[in-house]
N, C-alpha and C. Protein backbone atom coordinates (compact mmCIF):
# COMPACT_ATOMS: atom_id res chain seq x y z
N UNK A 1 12.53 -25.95 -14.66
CA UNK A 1 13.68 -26.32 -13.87
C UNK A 1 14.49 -25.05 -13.58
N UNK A 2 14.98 -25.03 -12.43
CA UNK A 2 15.42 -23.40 -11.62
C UNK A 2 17.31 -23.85 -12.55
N UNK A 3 17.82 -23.10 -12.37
CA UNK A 3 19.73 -22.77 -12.67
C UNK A 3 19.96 -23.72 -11.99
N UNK A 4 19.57 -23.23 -10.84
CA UNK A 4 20.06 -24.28 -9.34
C UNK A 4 20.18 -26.32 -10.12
N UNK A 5 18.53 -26.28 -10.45
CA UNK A 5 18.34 -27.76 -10.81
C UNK A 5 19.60 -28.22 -11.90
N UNK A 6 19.63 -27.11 -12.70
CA UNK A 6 19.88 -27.62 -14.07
C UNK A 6 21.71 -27.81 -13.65
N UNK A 7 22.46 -27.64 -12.74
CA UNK A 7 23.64 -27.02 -12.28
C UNK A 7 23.62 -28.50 -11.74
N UNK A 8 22.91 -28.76 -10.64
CA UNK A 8 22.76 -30.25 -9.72
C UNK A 8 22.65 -30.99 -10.39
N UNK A 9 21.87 -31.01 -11.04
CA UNK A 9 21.30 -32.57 -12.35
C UNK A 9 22.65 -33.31 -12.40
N UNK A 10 23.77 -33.15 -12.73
CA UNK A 10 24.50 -33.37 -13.09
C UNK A 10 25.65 -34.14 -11.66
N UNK A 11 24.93 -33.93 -10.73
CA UNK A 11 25.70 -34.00 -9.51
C UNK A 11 25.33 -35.01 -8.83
N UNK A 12 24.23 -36.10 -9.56
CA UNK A 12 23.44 -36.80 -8.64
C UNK A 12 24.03 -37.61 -7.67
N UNK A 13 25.58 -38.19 -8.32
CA UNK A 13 26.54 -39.15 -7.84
C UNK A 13 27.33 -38.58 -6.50
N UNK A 14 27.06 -37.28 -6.47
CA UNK A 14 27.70 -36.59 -5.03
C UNK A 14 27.01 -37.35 -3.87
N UNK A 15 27.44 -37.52 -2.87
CA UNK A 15 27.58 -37.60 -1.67
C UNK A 15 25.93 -37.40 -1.04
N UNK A 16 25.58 -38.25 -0.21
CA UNK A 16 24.08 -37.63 0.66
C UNK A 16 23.78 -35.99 1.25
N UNK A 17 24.48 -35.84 1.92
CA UNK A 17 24.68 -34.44 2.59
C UNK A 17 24.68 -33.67 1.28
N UNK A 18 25.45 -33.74 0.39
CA UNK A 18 25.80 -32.46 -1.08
C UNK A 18 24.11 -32.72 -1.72
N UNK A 19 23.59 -34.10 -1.40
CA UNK A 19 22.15 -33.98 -2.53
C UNK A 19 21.45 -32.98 -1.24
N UNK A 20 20.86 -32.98 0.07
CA UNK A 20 20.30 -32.88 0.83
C UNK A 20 20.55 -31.24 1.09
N UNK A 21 21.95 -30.64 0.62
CA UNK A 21 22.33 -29.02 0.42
C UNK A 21 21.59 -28.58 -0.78
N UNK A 22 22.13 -29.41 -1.89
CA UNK A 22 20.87 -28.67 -3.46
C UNK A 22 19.78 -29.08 -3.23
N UNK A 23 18.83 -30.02 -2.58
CA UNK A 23 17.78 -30.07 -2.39
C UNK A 23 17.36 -28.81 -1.27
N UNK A 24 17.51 -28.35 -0.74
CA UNK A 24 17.66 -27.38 0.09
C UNK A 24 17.68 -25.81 -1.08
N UNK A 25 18.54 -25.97 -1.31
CA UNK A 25 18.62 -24.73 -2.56
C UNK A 25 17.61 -24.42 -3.58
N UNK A 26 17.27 -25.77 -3.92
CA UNK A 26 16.51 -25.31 -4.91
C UNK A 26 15.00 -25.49 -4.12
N UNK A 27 14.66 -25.54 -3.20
CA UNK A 27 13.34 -25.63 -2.49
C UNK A 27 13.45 -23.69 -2.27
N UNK A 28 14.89 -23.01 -1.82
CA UNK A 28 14.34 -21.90 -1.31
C UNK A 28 14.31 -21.11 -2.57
N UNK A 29 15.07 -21.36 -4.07
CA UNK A 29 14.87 -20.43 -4.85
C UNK A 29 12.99 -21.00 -5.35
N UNK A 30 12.38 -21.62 -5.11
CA UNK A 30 11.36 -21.85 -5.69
C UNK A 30 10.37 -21.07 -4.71
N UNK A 31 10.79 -20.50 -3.85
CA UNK A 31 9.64 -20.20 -2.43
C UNK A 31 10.07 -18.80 -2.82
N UNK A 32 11.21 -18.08 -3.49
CA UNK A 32 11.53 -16.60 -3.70
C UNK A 32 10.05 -16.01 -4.20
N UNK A 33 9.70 -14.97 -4.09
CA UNK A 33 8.55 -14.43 -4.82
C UNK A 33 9.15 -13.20 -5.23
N UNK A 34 8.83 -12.94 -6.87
CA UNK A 34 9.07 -11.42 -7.52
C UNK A 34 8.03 -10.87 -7.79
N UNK A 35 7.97 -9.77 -7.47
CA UNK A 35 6.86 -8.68 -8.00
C UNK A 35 6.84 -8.48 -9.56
N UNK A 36 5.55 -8.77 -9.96
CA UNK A 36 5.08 -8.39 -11.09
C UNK A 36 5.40 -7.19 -11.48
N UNK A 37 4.94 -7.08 -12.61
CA UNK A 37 5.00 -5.56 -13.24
C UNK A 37 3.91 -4.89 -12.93
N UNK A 38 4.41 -3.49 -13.12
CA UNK A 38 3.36 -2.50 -12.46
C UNK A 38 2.16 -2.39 -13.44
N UNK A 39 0.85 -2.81 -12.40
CA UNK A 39 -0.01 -2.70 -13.44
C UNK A 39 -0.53 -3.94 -13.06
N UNK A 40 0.19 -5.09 -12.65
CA UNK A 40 -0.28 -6.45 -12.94
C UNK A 40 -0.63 -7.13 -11.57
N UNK A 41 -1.61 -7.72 -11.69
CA UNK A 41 -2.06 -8.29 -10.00
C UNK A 41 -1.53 -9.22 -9.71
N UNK A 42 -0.49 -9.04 -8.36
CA UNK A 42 0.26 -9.85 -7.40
C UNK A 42 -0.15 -10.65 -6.47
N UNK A 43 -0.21 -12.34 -6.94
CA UNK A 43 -0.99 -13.10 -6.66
C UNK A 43 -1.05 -13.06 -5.09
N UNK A 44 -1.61 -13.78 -4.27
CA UNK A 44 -1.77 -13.74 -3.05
C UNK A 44 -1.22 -12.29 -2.17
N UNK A 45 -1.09 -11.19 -2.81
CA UNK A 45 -1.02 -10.10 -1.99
C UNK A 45 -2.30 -8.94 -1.90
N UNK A 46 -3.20 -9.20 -2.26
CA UNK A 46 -4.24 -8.35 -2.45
C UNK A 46 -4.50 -7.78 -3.35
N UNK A 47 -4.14 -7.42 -4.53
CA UNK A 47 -4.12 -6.45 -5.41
C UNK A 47 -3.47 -6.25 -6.19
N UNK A 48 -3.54 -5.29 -6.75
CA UNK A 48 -2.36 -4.78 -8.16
C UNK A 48 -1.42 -4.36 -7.53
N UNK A 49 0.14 -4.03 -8.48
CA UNK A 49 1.22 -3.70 -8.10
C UNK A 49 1.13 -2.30 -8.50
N UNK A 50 1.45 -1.23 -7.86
CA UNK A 50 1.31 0.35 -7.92
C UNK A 50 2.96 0.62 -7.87
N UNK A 51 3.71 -0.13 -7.85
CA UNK A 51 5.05 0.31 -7.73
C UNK A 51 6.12 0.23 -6.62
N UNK A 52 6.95 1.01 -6.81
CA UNK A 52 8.06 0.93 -5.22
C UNK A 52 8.14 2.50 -4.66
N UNK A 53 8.06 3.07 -3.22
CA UNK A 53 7.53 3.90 -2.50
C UNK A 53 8.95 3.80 -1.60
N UNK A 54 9.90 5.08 -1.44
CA UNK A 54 11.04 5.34 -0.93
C UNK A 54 10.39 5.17 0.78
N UNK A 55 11.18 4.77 1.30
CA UNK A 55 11.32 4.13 3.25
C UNK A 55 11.63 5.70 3.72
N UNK A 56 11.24 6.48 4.69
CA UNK A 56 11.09 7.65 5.04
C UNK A 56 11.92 7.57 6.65
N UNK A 57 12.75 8.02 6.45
CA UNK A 57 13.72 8.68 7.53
C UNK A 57 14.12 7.27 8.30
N UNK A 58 14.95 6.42 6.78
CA UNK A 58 15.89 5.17 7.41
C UNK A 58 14.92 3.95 7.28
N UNK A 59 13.61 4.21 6.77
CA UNK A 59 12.84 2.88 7.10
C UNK A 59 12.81 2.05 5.36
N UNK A 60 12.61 0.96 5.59
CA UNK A 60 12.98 0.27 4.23
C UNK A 60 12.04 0.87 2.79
N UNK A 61 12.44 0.82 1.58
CA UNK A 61 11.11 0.95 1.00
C UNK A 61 10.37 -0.52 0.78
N UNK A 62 8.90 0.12 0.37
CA UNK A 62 8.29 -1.22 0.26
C UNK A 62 7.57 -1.41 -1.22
N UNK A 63 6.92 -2.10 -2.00
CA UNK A 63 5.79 -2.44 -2.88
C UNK A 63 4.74 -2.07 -2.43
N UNK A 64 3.77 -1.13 -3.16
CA UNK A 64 2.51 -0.26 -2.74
C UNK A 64 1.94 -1.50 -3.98
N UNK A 65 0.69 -2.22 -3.24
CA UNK A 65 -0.57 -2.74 -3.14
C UNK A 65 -1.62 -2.32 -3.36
N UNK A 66 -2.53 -2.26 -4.57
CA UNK A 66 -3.38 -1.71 -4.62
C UNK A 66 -4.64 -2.84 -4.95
N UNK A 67 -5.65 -2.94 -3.59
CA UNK A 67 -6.94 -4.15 -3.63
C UNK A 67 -7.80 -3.68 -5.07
N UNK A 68 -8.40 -4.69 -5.54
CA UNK A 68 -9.14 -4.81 -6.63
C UNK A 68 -10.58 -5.02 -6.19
N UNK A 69 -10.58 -5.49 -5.26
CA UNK A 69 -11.92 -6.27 -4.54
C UNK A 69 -12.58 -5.10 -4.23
N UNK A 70 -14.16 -4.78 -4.52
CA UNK A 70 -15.07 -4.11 -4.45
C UNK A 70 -14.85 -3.87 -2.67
N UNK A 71 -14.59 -4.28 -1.75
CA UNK A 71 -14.76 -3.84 -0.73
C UNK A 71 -13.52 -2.64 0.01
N UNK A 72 -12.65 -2.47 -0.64
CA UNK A 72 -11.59 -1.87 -0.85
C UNK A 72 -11.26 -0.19 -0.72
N UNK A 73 -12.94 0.04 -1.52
CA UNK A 73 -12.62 1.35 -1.65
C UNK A 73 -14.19 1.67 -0.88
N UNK A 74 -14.91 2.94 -0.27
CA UNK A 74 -15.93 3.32 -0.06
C UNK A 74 -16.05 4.81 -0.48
N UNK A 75 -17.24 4.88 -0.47
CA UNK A 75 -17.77 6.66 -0.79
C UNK A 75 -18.07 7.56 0.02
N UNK A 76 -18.28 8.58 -0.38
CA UNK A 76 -18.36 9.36 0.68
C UNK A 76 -18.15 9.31 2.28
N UNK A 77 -17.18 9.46 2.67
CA UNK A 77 -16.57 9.38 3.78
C UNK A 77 -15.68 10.84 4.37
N UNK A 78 -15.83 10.92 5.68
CA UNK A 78 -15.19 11.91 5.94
C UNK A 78 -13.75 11.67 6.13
N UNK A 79 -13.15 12.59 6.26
CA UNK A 79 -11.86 12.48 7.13
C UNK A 79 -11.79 12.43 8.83
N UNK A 80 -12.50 13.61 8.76
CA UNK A 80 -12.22 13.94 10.82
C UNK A 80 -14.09 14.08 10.39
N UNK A 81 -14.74 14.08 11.72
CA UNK A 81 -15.83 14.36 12.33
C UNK A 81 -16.01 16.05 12.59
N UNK A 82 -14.51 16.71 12.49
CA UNK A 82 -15.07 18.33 12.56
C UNK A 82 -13.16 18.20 11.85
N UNK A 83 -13.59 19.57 11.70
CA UNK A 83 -11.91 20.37 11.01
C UNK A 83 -10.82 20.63 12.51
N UNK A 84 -10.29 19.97 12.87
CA UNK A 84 -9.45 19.86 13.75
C UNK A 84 -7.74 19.31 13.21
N UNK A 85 -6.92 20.15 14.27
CA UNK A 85 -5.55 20.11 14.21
C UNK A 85 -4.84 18.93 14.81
N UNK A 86 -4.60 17.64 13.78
CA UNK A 86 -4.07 16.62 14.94
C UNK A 86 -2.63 16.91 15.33
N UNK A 87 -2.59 16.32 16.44
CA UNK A 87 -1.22 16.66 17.35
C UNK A 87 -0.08 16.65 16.64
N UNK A 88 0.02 15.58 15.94
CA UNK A 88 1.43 15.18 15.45
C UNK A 88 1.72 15.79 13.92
N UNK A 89 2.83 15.79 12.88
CA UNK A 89 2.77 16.16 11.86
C UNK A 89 3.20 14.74 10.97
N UNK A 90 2.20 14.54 10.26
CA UNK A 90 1.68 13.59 9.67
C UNK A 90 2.34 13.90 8.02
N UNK A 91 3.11 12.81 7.46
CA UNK A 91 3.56 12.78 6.87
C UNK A 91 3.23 12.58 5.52
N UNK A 92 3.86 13.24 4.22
CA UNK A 92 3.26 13.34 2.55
C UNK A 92 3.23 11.56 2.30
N UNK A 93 4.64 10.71 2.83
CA UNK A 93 4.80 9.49 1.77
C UNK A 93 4.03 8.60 2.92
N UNK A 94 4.38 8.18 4.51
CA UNK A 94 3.79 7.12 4.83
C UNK A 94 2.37 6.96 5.32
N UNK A 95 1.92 6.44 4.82
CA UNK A 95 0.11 6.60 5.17
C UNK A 95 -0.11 5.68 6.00
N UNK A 96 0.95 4.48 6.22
CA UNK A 96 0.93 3.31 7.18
C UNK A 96 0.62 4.27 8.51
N UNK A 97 2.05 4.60 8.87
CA UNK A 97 2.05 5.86 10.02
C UNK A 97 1.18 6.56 10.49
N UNK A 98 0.63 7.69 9.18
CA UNK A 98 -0.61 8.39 9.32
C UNK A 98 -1.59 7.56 9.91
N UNK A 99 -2.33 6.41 9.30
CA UNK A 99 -3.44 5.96 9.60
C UNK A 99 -3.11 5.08 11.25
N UNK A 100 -1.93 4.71 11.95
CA UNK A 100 -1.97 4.71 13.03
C UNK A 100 -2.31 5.97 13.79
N UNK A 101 -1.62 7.17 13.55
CA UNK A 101 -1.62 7.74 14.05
C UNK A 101 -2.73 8.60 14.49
N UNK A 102 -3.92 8.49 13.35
CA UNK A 102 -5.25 9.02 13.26
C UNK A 102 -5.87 8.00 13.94
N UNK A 103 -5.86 6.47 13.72
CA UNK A 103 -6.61 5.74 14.76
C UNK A 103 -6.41 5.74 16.07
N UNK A 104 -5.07 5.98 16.56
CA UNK A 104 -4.87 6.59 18.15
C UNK A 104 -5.24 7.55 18.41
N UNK A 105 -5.62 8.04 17.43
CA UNK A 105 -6.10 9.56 18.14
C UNK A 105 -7.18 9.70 19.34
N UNK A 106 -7.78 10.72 19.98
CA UNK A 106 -8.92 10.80 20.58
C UNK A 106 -9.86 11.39 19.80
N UNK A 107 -9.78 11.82 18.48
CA UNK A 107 -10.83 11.85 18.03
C UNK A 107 -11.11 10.83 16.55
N UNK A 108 -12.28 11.67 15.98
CA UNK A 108 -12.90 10.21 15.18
C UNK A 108 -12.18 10.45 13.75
N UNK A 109 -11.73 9.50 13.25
CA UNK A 109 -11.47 10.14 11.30
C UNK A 109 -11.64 8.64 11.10
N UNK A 110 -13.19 9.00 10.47
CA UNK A 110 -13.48 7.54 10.03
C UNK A 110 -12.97 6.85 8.62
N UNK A 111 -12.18 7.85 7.82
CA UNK A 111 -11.84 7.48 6.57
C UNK A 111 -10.46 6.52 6.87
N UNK A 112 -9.60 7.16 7.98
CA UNK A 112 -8.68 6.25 8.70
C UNK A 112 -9.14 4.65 8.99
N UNK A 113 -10.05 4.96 10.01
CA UNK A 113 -10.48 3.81 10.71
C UNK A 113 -11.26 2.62 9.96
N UNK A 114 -12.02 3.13 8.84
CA UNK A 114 -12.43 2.41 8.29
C UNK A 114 -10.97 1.01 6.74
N UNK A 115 -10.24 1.55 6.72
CA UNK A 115 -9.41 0.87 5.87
C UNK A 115 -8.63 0.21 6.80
N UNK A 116 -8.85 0.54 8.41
CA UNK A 116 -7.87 -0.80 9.33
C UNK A 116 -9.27 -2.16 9.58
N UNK A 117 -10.22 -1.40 8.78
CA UNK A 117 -11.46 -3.43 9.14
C UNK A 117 -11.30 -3.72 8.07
N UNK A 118 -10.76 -3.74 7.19
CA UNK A 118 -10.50 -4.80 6.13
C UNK A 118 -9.77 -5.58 6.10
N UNK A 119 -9.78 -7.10 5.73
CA UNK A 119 -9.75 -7.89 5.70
C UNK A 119 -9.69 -8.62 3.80
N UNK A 120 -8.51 -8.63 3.01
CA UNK A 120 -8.85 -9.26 1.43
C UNK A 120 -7.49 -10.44 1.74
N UNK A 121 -8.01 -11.38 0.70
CA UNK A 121 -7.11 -12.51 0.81
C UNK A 121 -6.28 -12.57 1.86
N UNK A 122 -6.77 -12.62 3.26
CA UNK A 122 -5.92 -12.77 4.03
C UNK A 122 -5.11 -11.88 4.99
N UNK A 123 -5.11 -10.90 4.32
CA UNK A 123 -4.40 -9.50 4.65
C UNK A 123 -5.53 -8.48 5.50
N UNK A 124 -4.76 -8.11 6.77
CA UNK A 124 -5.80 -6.91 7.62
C UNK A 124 -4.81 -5.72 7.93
N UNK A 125 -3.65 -5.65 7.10
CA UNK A 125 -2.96 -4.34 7.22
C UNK A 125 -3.16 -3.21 5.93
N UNK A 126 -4.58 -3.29 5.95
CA UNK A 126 -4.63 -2.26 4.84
C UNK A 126 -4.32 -0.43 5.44
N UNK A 127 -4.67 0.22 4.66
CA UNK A 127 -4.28 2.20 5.60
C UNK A 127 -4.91 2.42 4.46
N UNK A 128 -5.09 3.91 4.95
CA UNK A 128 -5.38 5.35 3.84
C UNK A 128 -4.09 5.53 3.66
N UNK A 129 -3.62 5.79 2.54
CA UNK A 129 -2.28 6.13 1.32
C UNK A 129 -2.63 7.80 1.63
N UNK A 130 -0.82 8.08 2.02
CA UNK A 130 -0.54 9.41 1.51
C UNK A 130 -0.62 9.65 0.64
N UNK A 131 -0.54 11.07 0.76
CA UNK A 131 -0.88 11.86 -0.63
C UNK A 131 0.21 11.35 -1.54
N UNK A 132 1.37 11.41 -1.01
CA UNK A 132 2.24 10.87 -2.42
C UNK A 132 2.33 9.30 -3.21
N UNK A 133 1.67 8.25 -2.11
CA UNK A 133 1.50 7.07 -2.23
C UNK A 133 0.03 7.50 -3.30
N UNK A 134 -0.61 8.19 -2.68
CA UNK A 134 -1.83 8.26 -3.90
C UNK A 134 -1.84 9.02 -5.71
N UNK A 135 -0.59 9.80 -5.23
CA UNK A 135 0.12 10.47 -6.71
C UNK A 135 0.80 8.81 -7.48
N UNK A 136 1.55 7.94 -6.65
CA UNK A 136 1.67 6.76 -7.27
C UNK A 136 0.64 6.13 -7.78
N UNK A 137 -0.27 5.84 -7.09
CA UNK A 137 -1.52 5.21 -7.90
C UNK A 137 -2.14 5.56 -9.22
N UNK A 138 -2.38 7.37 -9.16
CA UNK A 138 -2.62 8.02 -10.34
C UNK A 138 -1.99 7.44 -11.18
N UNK A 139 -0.48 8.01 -11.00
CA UNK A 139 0.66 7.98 -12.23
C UNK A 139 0.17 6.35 -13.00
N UNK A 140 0.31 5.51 -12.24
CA UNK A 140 0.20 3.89 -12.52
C UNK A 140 -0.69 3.43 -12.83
N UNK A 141 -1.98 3.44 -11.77
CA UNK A 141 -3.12 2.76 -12.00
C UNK A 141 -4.27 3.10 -12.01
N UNK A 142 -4.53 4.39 -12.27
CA UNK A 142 -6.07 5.02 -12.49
C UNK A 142 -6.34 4.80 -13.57
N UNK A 143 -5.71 4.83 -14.67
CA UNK A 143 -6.31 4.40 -16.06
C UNK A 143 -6.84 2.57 -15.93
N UNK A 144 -6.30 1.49 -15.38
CA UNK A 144 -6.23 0.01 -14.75
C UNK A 144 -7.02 -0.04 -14.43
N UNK A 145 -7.51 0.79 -13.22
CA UNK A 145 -8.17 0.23 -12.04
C UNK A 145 -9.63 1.83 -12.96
N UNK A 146 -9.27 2.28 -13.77
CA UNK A 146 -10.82 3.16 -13.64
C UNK A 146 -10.95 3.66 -12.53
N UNK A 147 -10.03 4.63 -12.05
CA UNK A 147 -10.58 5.48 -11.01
C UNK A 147 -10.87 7.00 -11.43
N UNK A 148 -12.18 7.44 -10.60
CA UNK A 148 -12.66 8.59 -11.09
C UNK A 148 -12.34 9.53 -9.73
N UNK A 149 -12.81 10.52 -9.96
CA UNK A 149 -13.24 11.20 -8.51
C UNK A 149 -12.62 11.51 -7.68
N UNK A 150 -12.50 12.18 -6.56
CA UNK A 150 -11.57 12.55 -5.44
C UNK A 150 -11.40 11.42 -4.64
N UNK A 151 -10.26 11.40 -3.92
CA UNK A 151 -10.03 10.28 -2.87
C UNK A 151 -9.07 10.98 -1.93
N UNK A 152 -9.62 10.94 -0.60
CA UNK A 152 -9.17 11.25 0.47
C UNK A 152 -7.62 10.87 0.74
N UNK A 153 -6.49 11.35 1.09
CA UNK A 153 -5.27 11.07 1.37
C UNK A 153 -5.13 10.82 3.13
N UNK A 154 -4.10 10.37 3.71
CA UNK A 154 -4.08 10.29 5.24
C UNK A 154 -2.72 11.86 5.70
N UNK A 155 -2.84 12.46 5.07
CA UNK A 155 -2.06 13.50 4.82
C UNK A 155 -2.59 14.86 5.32
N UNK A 156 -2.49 15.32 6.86
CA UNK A 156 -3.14 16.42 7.22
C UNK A 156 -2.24 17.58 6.31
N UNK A 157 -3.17 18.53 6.26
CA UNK A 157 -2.40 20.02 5.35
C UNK A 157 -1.48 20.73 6.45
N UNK A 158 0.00 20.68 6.55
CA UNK A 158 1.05 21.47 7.56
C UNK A 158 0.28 22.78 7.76
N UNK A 159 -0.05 23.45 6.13
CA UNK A 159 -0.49 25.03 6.73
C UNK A 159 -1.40 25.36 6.74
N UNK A 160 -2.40 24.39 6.58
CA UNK A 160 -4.02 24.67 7.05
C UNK A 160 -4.39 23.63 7.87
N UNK A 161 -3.82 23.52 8.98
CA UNK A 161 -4.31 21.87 9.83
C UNK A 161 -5.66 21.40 10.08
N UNK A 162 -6.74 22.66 9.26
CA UNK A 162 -7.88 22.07 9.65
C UNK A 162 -8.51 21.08 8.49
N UNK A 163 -7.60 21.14 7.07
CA UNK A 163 -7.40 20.73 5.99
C UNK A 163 -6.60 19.28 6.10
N UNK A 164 -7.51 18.50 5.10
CA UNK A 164 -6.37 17.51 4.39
C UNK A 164 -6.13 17.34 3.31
N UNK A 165 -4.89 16.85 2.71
CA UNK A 165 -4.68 16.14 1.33
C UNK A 165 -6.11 15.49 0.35
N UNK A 166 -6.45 15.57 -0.78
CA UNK A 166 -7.59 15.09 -1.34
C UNK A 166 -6.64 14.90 -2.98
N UNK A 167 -6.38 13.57 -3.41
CA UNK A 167 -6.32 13.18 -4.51
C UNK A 167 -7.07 13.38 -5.71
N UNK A 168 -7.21 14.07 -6.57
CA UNK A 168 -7.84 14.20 -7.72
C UNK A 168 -8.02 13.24 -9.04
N UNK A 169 -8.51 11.98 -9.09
CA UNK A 169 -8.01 11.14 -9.71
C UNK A 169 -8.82 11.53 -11.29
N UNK A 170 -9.60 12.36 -11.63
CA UNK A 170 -9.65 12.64 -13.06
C UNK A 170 -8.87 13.49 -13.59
N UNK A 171 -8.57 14.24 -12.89
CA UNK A 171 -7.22 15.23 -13.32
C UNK A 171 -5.91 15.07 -13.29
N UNK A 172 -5.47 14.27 -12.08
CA UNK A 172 -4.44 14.02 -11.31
C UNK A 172 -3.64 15.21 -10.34
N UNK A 173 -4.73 16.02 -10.06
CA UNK A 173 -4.59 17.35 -8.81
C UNK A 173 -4.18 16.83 -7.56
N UNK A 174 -3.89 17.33 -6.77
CA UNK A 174 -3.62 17.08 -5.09
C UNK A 174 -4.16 18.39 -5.26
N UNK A 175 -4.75 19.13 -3.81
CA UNK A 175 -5.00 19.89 -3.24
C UNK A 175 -5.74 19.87 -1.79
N UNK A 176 -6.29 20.47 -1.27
CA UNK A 176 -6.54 20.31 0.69
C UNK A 176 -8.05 20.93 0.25
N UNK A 177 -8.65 20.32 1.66
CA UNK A 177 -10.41 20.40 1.73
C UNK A 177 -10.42 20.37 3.51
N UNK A 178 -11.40 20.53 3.61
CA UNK A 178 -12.08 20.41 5.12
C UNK A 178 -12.07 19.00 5.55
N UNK A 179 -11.86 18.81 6.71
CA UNK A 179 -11.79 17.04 6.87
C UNK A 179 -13.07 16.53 7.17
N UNK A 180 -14.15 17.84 7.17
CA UNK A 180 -15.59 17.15 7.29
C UNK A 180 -15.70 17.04 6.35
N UNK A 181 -15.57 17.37 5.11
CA UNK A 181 -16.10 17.32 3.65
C UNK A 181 -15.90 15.59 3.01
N UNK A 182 -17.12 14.95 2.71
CA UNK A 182 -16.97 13.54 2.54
C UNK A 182 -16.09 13.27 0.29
N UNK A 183 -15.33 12.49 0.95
CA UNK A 183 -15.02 11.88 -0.48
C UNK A 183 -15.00 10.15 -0.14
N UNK A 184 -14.39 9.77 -1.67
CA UNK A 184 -13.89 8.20 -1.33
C UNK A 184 -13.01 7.76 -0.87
N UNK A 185 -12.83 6.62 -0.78
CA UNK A 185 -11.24 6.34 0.13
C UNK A 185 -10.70 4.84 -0.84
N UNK A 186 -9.51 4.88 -0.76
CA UNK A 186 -9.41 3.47 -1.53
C UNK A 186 -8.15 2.98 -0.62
N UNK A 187 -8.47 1.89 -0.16
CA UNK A 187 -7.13 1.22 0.73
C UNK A 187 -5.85 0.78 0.09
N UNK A 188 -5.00 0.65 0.31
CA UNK A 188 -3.49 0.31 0.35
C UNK A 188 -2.92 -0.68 1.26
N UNK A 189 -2.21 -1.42 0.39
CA UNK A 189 -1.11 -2.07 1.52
C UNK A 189 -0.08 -2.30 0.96
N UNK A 190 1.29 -2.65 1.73
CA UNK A 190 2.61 -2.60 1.29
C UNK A 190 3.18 -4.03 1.61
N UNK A 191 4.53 -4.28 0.75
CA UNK A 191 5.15 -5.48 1.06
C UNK A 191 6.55 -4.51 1.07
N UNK A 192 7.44 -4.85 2.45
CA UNK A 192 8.71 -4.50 2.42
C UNK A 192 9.72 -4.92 1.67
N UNK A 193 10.28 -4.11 1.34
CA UNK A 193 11.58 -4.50 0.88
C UNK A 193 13.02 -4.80 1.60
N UNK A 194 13.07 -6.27 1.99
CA UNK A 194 14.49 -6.21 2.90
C UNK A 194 15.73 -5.83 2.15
């Protein structure tokens, strides 16, 4: 029984309209959803909870999502099809952004493109995680989730643009590689925070 109930119980003798307001109340505190603890898989959102990820120049922050489902992550994958400078400057925290911005591109970065066809419980807004969204995962859930190995970031390198971001998940390194050079990729998705 919610506060709400236990507060009303007592009210049954009120008026139609006053039952038809706490019936109302306590329908929307029961529809509220809280995020689990970090670490712990958030039912109908895809995945584990990786934490909360600061909103970048005014935009809200959100809950970083991390899928469990074997289809989630792939291997060896490139970044770009050759070492090329994309137009725009692509940002450390939002990888949402990035991975639009690499799928508009005119050229190919299939490590992008491939985490916008997924599809888990429902959800088809998965991305490649910035590099700093992927330093969250480390910190949180590589020991959880058993992650080994490098994983590609959506994070072009500012001073080597032919370079990107590459996550180090046995060490917990960041450092930049060639964007032909294949690693894994593990998808992400977010829930905002209003």
């Amino acid at each position: 029984m919610t506060i709400f109930a236990n507060i009303f119980a007592k009210q049954e003798n009120q008026p139609l309209h006053r039952r038809k307001y706490r019936d109302a109340i306590i329908r929307q505190t029961q529809t509220i959803v809280r995020q689990p603890r970090i670490g712990e898989l958030w039912e109908g959102q895809g995945g584990l909870y990786a934490g909360v990820m600061r909103g970048e120049a005014g935009l809200p922050d959100y809950h970083l999502i991390v899928p469990t489902d074997h289809t989630a992550s792939v291997k060896n994958i490139m970044w770009s099809e050759s070492d090329h400078v994309h137009p725009s400057k692509l940002s450390d925290i939002d990888g949402l952004a990035n991975t639009r911005a690499l799928c508009t591109s005119t050229n190919q970065h299939p490590a992008a493109q491939w985490t916008r066809t997924l599809t888990i419980e429902g959800h088809h807004d998965f991305y490649l995680p910035a590099r700093y969204e992927l330093l969250l995962v480390h910190i949180n859930l590589s020991k959880i989730l058993h992650l080994h190995h490098r994983h590609w970031s959506s994070t072009q390198d500012a001073g080597n643009p032919g370079c990107a971001w590459v996550q180090d998940f046995n060490y917990g390194d960041q450092y930049t590689n060639h964007q032909s050079s294949q690693y894994r990729v593990r998808a992400v998705r977010r829930v905002l925070i209003c």
